[in-house]
C-alpha atoms as a PDB file:
ATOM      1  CA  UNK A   1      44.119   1.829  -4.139  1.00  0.00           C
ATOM      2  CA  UNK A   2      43.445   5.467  -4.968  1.00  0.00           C
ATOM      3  CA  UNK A   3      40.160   5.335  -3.592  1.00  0.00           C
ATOM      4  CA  UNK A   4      41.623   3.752  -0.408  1.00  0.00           C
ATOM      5  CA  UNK A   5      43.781   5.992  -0.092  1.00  0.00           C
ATOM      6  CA  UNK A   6      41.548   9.253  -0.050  1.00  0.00           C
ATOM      7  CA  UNK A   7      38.581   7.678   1.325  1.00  0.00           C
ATOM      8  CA  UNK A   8      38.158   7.060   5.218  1.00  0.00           C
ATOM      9  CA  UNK A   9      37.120   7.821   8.850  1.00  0.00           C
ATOM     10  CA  UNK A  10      38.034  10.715  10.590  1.00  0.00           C
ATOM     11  CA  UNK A  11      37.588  12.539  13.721  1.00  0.00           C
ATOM     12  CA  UNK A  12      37.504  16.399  14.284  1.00  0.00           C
ATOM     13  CA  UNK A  13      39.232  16.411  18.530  1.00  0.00           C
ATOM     14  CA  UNK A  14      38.841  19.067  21.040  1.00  0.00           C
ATOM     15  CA  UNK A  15      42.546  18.935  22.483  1.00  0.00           C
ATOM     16  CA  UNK A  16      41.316  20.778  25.684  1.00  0.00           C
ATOM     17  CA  UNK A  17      38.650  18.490  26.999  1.00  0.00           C
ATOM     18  CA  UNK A  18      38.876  15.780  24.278  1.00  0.00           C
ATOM     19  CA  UNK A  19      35.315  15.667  23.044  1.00  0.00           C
ATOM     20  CA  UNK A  20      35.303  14.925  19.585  1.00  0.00           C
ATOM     21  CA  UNK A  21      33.382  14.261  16.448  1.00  0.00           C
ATOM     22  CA  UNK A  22      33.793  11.314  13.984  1.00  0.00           C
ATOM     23  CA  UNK A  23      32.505  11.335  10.305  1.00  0.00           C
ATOM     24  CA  UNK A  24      33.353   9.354   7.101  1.00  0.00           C
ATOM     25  CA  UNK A  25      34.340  11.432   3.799  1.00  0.00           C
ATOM     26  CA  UNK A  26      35.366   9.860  -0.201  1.00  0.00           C
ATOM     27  CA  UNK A  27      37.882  12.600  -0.253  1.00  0.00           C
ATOM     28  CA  UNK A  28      39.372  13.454   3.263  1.00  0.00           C
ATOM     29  CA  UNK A  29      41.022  17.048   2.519  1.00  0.00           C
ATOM     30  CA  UNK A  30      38.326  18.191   0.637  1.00  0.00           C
ATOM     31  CA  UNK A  31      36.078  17.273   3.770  1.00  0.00           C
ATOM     32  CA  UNK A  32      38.698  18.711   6.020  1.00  0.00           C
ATOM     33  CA  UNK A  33      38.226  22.131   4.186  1.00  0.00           C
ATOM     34  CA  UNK A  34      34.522  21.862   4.128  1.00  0.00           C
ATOM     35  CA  UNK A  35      34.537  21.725   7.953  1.00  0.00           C
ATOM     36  CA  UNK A  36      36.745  24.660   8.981  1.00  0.00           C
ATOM     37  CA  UNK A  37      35.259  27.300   6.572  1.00  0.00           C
ATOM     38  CA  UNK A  38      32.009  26.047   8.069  1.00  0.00           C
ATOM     39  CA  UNK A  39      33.156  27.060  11.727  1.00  0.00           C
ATOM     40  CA  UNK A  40      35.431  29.760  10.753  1.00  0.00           C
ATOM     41  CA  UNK A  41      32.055  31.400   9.251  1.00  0.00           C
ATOM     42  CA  UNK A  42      29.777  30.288  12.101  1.00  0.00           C
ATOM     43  CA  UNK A  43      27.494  28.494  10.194  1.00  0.00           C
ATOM     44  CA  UNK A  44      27.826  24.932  10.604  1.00  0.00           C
ATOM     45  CA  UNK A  45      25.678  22.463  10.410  1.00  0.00           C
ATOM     46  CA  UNK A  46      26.575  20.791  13.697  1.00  0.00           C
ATOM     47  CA  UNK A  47      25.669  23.360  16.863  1.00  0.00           C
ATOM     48  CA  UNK A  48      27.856  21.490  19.249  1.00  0.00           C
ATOM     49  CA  UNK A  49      30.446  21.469  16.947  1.00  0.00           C
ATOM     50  CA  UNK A  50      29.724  25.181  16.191  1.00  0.00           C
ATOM     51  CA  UNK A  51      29.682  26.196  19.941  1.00  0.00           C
ATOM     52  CA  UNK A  52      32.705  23.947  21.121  1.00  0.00           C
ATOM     53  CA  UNK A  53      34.436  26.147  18.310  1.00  0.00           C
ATOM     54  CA  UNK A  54      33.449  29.114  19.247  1.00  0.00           C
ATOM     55  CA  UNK A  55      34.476  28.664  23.124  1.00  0.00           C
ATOM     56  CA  UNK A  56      37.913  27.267  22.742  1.00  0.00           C
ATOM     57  CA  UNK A  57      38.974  28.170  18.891  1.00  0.00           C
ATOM     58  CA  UNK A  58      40.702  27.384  15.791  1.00  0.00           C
ATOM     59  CA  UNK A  59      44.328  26.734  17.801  1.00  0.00           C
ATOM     60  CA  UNK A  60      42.432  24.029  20.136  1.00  0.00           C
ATOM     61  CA  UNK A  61      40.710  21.431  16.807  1.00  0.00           C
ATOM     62  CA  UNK A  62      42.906  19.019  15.216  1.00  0.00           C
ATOM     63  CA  UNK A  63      41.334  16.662  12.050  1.00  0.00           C
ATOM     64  CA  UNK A  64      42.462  13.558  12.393  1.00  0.00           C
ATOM     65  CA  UNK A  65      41.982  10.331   9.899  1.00  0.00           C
ATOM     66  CA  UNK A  66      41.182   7.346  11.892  1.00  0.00           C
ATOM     67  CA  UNK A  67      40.750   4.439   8.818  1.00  0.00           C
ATOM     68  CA  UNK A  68      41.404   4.867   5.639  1.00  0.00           C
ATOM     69  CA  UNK A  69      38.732   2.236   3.509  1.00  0.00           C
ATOM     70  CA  UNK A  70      36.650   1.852   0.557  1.00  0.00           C
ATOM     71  CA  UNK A  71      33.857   4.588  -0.184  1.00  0.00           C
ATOM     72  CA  UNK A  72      31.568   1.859   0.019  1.00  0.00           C
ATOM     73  CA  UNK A  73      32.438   0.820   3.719  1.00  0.00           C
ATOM     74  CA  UNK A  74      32.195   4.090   5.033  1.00  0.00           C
ATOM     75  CA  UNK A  75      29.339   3.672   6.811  1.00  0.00           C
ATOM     76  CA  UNK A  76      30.613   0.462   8.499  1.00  0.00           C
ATOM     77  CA  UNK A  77      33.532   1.543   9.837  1.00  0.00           C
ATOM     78  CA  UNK A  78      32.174   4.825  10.754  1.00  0.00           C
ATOM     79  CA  UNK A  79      29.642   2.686  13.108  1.00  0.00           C
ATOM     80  CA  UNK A  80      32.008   1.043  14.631  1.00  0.00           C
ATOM     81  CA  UNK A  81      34.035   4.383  15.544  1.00  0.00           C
ATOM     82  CA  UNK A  82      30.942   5.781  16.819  1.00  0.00           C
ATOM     83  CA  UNK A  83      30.187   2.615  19.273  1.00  0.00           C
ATOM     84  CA  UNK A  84      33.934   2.466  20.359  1.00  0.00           C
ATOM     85  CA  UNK A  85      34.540   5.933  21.109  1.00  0.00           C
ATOM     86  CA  UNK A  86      31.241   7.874  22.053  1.00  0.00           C
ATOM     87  CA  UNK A  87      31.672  10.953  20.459  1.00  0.00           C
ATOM     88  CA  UNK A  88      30.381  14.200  22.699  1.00  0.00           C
ATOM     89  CA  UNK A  89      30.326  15.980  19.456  1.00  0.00           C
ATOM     90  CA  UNK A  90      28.139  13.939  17.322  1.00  0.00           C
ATOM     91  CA  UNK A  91      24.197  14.743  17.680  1.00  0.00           C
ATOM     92  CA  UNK A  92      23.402  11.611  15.487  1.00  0.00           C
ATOM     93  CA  UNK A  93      24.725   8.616  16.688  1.00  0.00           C
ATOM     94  CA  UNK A  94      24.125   6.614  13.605  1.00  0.00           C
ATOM     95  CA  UNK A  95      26.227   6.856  10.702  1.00  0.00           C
ATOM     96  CA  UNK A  96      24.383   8.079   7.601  1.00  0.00           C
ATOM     97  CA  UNK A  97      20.881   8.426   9.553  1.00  0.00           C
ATOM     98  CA  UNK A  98      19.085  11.074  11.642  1.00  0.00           C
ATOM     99  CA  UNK A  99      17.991   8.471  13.778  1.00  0.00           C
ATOM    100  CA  UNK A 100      18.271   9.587  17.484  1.00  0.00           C
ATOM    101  CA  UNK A 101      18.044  13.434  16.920  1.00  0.00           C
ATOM    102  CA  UNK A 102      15.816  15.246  19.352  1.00  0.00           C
ATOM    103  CA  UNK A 103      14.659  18.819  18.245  1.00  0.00           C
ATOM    104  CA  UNK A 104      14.095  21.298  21.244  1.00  0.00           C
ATOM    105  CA  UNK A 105      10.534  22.606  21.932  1.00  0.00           C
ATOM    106  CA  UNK A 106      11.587  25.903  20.576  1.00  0.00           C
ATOM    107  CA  UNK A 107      13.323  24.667  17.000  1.00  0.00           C
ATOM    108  CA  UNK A 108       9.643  22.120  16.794  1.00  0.00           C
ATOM    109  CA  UNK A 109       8.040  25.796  17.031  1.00  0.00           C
ATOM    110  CA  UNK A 110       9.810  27.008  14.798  1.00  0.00           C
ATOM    111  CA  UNK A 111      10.133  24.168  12.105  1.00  0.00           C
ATOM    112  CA  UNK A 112       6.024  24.889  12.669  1.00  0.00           C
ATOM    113  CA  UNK A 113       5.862  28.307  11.810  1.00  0.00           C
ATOM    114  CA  UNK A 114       7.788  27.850   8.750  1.00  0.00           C
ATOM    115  CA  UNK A 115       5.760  25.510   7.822  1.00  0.00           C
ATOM    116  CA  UNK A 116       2.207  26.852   8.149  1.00  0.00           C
ATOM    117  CA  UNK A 117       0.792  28.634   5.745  1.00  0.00           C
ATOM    118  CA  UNK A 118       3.810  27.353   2.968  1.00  0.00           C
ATOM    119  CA  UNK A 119       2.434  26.475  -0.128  1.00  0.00           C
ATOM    120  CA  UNK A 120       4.454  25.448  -3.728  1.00  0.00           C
ATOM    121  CA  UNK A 121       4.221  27.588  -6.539  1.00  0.00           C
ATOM    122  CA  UNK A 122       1.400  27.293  -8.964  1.00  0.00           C
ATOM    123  CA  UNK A 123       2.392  24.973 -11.816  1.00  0.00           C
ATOM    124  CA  UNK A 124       2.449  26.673 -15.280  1.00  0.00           C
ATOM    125  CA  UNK A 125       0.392  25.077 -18.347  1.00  0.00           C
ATOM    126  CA  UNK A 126       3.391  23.366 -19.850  1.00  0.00           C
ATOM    127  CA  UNK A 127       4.540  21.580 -16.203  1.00  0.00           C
ATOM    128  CA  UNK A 128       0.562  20.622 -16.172  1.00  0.00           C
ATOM    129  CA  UNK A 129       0.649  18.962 -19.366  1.00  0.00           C
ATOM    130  CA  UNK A 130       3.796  17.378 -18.834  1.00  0.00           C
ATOM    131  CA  UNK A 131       2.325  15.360 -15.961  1.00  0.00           C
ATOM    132  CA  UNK A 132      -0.721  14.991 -17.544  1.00  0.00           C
ATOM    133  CA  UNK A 133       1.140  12.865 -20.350  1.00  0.00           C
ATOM    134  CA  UNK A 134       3.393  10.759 -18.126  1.00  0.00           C
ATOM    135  CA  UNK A 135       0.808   9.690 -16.418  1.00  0.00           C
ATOM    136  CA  UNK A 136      -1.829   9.360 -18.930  1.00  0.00           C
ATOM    137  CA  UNK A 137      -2.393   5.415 -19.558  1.00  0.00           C
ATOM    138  CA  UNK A 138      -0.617   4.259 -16.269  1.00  0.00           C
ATOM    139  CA  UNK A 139      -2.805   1.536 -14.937  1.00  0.00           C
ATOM    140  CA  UNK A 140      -3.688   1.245 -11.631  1.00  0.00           C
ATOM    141  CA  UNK A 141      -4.182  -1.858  -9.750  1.00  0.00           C
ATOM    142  CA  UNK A 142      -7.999  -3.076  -8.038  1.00  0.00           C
ATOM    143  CA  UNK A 143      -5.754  -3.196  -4.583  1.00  0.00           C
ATOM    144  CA  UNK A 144      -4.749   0.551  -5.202  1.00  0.00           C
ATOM    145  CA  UNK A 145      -8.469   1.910  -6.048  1.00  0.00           C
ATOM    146  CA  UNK A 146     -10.052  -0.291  -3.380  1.00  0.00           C
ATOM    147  CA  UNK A 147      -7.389   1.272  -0.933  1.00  0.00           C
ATOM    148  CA  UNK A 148      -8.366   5.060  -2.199  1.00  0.00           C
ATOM    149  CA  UNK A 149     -12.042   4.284  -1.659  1.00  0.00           C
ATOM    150  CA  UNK A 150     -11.748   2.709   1.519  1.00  0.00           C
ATOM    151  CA  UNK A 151      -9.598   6.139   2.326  1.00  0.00           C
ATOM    152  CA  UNK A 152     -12.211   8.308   1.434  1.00  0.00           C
ATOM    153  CA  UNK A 153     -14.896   6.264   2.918  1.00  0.00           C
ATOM    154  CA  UNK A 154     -13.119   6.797   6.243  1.00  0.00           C
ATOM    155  CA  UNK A 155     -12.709  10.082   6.185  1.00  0.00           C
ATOM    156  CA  UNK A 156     -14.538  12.717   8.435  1.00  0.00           C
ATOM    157  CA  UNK A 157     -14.923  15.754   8.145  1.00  0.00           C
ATOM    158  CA  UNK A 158     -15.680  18.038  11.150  1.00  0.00           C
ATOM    159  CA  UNK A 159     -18.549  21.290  10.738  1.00  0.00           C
ATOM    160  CA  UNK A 160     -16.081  23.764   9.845  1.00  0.00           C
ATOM    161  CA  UNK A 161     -14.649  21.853   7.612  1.00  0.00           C
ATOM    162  CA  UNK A 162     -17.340  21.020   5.198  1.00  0.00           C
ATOM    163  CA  UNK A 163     -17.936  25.006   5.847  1.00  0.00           C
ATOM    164  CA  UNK A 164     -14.787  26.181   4.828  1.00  0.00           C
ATOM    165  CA  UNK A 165     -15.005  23.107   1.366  1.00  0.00           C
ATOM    166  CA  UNK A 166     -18.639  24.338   0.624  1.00  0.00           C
ATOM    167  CA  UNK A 167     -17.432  28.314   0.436  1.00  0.00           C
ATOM    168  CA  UNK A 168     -14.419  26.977  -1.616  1.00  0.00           C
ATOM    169  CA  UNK A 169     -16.553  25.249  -4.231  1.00  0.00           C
ATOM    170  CA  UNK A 170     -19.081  28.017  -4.513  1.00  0.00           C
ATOM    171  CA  UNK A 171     -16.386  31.194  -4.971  1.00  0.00           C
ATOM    172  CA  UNK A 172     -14.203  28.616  -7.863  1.00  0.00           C
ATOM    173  CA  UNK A 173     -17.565  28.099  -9.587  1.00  0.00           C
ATOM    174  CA  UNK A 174     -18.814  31.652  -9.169  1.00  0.00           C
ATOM    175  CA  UNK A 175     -14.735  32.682 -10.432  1.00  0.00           C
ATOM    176  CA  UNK A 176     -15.367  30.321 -13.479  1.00  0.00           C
ATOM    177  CA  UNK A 177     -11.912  28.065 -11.987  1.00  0.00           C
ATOM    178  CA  UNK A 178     -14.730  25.006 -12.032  1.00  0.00           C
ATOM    179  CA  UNK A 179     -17.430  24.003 -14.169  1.00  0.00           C
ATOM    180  CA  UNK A 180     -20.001  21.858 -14.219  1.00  0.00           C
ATOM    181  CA  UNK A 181     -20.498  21.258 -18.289  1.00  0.00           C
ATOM    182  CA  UNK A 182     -19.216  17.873 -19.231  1.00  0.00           C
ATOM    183  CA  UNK A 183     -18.431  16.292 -22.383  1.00  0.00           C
ATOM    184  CA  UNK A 184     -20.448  13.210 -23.547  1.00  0.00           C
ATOM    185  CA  UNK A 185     -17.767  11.015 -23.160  1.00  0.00           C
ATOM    186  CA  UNK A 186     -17.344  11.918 -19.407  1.00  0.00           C
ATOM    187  CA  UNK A 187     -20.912  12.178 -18.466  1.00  0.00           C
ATOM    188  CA  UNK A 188     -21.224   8.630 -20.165  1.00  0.00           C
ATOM    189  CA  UNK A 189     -18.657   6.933 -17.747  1.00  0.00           C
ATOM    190  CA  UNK A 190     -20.097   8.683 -14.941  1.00  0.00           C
ATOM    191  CA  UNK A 191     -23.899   7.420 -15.998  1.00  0.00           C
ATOM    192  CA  UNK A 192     -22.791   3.950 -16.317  1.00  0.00           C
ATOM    193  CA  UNK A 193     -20.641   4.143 -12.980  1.00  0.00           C
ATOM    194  CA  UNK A 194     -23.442   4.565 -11.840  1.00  0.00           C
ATOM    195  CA  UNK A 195     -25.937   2.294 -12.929  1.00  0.00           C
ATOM    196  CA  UNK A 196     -23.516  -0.573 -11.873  1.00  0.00           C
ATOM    197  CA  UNK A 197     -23.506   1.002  -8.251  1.00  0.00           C
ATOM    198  CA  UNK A 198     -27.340   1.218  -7.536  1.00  0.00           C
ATOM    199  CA  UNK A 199     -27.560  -2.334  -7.912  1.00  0.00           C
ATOM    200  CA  UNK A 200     -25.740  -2.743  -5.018  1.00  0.00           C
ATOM    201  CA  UNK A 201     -27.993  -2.458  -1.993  1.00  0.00           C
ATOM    202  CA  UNK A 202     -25.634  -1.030   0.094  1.00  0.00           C
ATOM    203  CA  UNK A 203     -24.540   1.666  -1.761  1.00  0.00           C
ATOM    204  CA  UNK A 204     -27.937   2.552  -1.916  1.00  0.00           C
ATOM    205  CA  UNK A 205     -28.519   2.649   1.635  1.00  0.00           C
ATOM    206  CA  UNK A 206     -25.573   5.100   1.680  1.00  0.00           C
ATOM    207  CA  UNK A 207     -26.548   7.173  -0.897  1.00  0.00           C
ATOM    208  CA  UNK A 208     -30.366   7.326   0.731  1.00  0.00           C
ATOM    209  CA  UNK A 209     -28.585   7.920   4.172  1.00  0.00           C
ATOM    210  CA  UNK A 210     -26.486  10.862   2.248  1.00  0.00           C
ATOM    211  CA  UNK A 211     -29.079  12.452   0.650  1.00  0.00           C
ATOM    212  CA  UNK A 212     -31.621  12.127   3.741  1.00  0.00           C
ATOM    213  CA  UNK A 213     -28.591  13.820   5.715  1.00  0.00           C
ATOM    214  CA  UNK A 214     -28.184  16.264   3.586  1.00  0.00           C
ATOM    215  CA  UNK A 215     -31.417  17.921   3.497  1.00  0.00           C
ATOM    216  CA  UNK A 216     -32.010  17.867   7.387  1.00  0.00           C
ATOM    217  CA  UNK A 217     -29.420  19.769   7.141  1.00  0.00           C
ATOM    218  CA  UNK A 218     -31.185  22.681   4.898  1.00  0.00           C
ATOM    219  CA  UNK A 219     -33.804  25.388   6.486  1.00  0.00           C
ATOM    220  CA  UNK A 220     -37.285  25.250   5.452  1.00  0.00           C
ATOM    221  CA  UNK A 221     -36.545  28.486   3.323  1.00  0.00           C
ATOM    222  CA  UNK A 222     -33.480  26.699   1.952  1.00  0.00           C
ATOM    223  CA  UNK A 223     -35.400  23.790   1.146  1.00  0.00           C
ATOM    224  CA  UNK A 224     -38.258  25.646  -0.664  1.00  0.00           C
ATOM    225  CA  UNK A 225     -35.453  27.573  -3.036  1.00  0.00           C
ATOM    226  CA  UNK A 226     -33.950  23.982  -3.550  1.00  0.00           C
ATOM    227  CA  UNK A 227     -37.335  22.684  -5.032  1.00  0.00           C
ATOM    228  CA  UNK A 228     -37.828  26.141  -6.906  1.00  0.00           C
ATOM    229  CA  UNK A 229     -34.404  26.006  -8.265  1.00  0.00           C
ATOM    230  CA  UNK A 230     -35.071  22.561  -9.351  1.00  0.00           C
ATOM    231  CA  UNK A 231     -38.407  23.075 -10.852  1.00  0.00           C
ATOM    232  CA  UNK A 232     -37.342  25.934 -12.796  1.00  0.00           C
ATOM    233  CA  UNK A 233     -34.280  23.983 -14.292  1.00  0.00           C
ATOM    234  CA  UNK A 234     -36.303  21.027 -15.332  1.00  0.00           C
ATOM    235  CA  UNK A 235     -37.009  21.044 -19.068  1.00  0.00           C
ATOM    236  CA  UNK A 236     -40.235  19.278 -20.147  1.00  0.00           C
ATOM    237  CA  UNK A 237     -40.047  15.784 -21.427  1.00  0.00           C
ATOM    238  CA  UNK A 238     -40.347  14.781 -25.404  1.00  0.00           C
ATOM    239  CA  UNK A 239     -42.384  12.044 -26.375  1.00  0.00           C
ATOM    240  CA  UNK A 240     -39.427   9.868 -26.718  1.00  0.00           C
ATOM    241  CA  UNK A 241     -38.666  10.413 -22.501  1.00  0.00           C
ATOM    242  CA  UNK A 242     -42.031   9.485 -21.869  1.00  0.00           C
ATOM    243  CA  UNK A 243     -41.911   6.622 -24.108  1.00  0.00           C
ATOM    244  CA  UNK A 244     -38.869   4.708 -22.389  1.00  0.00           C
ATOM    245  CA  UNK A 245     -40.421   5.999 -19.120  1.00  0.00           C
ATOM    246  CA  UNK A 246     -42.991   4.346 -19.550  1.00  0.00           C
ATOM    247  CA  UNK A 247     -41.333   1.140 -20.862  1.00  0.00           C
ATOM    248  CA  UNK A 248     -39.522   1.139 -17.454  1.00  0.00           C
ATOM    249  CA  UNK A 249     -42.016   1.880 -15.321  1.00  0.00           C
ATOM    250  CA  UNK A 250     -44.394  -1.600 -17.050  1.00  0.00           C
ATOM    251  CA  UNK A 251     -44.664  -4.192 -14.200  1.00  0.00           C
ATOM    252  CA  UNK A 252     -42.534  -2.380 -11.391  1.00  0.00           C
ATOM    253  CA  UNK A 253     -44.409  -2.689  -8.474  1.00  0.00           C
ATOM    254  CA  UNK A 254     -45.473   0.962  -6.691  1.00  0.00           C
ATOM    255  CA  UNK A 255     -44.821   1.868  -3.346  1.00  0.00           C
ATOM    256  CA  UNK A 256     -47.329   1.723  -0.822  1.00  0.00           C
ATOM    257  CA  UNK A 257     -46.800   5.600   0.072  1.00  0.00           C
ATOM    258  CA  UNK A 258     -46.615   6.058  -3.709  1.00  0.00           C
ATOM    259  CA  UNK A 259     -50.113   4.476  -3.809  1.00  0.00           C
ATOM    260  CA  UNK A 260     -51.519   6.394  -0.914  1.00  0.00           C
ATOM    261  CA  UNK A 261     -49.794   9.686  -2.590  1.00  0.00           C
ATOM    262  CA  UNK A 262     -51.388   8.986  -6.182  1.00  0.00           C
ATOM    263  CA  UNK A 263     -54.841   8.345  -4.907  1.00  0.00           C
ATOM    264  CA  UNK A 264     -54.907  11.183  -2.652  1.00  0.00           C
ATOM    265  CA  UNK A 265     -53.662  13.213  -5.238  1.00  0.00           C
ATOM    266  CA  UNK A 266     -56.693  11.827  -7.886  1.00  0.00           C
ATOM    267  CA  UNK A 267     -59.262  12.018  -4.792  1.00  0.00           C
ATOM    268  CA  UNK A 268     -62.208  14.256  -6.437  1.00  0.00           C
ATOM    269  CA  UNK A 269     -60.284  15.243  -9.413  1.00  0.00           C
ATOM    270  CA  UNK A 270     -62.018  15.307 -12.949  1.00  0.00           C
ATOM    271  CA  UNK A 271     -61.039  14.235 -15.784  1.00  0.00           C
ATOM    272  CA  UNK A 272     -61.547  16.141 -19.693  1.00  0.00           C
ATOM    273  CA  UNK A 273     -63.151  14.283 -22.237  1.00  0.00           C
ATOM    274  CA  UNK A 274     -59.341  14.569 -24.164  1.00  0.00           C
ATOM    275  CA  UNK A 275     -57.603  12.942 -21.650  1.00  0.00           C
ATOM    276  CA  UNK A 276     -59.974  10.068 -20.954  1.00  0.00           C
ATOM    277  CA  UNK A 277     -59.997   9.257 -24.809  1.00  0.00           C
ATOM    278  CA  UNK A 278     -56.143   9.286 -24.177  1.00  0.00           C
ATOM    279  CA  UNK A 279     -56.778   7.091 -21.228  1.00  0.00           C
ATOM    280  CA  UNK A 280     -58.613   4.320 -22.998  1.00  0.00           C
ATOM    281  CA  UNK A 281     -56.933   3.998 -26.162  1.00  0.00           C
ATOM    282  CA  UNK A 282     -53.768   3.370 -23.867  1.00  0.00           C
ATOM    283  CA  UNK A 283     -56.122   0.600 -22.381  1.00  0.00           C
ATOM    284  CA  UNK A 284     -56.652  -0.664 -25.874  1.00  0.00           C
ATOM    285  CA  UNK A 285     -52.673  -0.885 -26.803  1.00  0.00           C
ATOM    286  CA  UNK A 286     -51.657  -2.238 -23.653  1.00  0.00           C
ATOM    287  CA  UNK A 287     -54.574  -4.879 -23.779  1.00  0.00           C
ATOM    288  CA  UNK A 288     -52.630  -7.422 -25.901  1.00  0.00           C
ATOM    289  CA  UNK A 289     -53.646 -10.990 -27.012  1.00  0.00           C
ATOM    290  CA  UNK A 290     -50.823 -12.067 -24.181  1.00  0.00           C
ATOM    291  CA  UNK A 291     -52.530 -10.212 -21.429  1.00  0.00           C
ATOM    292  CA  UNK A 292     -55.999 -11.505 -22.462  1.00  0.00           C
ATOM    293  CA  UNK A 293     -55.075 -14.997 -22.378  1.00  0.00           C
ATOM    294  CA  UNK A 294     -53.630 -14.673 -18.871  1.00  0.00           C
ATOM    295  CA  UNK A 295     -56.076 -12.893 -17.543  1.00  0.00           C
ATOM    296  CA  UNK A 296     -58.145 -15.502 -19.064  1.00  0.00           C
ATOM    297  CA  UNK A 297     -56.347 -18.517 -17.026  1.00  0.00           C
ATOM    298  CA  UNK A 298     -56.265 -16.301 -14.182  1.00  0.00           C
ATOM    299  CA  UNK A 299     -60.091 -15.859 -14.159  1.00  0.00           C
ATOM    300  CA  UNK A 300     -61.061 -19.590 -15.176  1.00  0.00           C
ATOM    301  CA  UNK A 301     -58.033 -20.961 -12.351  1.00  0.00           C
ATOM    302  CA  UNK A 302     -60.307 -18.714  -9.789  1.00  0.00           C
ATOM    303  CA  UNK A 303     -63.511 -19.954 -10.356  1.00  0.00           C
ATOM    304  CA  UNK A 304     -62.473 -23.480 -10.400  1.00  0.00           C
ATOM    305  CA  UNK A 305     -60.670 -22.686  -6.783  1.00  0.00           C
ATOM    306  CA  UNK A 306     -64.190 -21.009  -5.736  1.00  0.00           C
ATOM    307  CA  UNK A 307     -66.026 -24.192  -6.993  1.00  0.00           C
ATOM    308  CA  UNK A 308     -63.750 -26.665  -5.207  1.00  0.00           C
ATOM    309  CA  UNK A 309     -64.577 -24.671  -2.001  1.00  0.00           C
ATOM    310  CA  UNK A 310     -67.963 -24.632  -2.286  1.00  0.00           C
ATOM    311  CA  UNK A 311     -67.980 -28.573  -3.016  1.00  0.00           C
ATOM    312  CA  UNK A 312     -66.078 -28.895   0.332  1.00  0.00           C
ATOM    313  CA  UNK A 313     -68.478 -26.887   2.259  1.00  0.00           C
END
């Protein structure tokens, strides 16, 4: 009964033109209070309210308690006095909600300008490694990542855009804020990410779409420092690169502009007397008792094919 009896609805009236506005409060005087050193300052949070008071005065408001109820049916009740007497006063006309507020152009310009160009506070290392631990281990479902890379696969970015992110990227790595050394462990996840995505052939044809993009994009000066960069940074194999190379490589089919590229390339070139040793004994490894028995049935399966034609004939 104690909560009945200081919980309720109430209405703040205008005795000279009898606009008014209704609220709900737990405690009704403390509410009361709230209100009038609100207007008697000027700074409350109503501005019809505000300006009603400021036109006719203190002498002209009376607070008045409509229901008394539980806290928890404010909001019902408070509806209800809303519907049944219209309050002038009120700039929301649900209870509890900013549903049905309309901001002028001028406060929409404003709310704007405060808003532009705010940005929070930079986190400290402790707040970083808070977050860090809460939300280290929190597993995410497949519908969650497939959203977030649909998302990003979406996404457009205009000219000046990609500008402004390329000039970003190059002063944090120039500044040292970004690096691109990577422990094992990461560059592992990334490799094998990786190797289960270019099986897929149309991630592939994105990538090759990308990358073909990308480089219409350059200058023929940029594109020349690209390939010097890149030459520069390559390190030369070891034996052991070559080696699974070369495992890979064994019975992959070339390219037909490969082909045309090597041959060109060999057209008229001469070879030492080191590197055709090197040439042959590779012949001789590769040339195993496997390989000589197909090419064995390969060679007797043709001549019998040649015979049979001849025999037609």
């Amino acid at each position: 009964m104690a909560e009945i009896a200081n919980s309720g609805i109430y209405e703040i009236v205008n005795l000279v033109d009898l606009n008014r506005y209704i609220g709900s409060a737990k405690w009704l005087s403390i509410r009361r209070r709230q209100h009038w050193a609100s207007l008697k300052k000027g700074a409350h949070h109503n501005i019809k309210l505000q300006r009603s008071w400021n036109k006719y005065g203190e002498r002209n408001f009376q607070f008045r308690v409509l229901v008394r109820c539980r806290p928890q049916d404010l909001l019902l009740y408070e509806q209800i006095a809303i519907d049944a007497l219209s309050p002038g006063l009120n700039i929301c006309q649900t209870a509890g909600s900013t549903l049905g507020r309309r901001h002028s152009e001028e406060t929409r310009g404003k709310i704007s300008l405060r808003k532009m160009g705010s940005k929070l506070p930079p986190r400290s290392d402790e707040h970083r490694q808070k977050l860090s631990k809460s939300l280290a281990g929190r597993a995410k479902s497949d519908d969650h990542f497939a959203k977030f890379q649909q998302g990003r696969a979406d996404r457009v970015f205009t000219a000046d855009q990609k500008d402004k992110v390329s000039r970003s990227l190059k002063a944090a790595y120039q500044e040292g804020r970004h690096r691109r050394d990577r422990p094992p462990e990461y560059r592992y996840k990334i490799a094998e990410s990786l190797r289960k995505n270019a099986r897929d052939p149309e991630v592939r044809k994105k990538l090759r779409k990308q990358a073909s993009d990308a480089w219409k994009r350059l200058s023929e000066e940029d594109r020349c420092a690209k390939m010097e960069e890149v030459r520069a940074a390559r390190k030369p194999l070891s034996a052991e690169q070559r080696r699974q190379i070369s495992e890979r490589q064994l019975g992959r089919p070339m390219h037909p502009n490969a082909v045309k590229a090597l041959a060109n390339a060999n057209t008229g070139r001469k070879l030492s007397v080191e590197h055709r040793k090197k040439l042959s004994e590779s012949f001789s490894k590769s040339w195993t008792a496997e390989r000589k028995a197909k090419q064995s049935a390969a060679l007797k399966a043709y001549h019998q094919r040649k015979k049979e034609m001849v025999h037609s004939h």
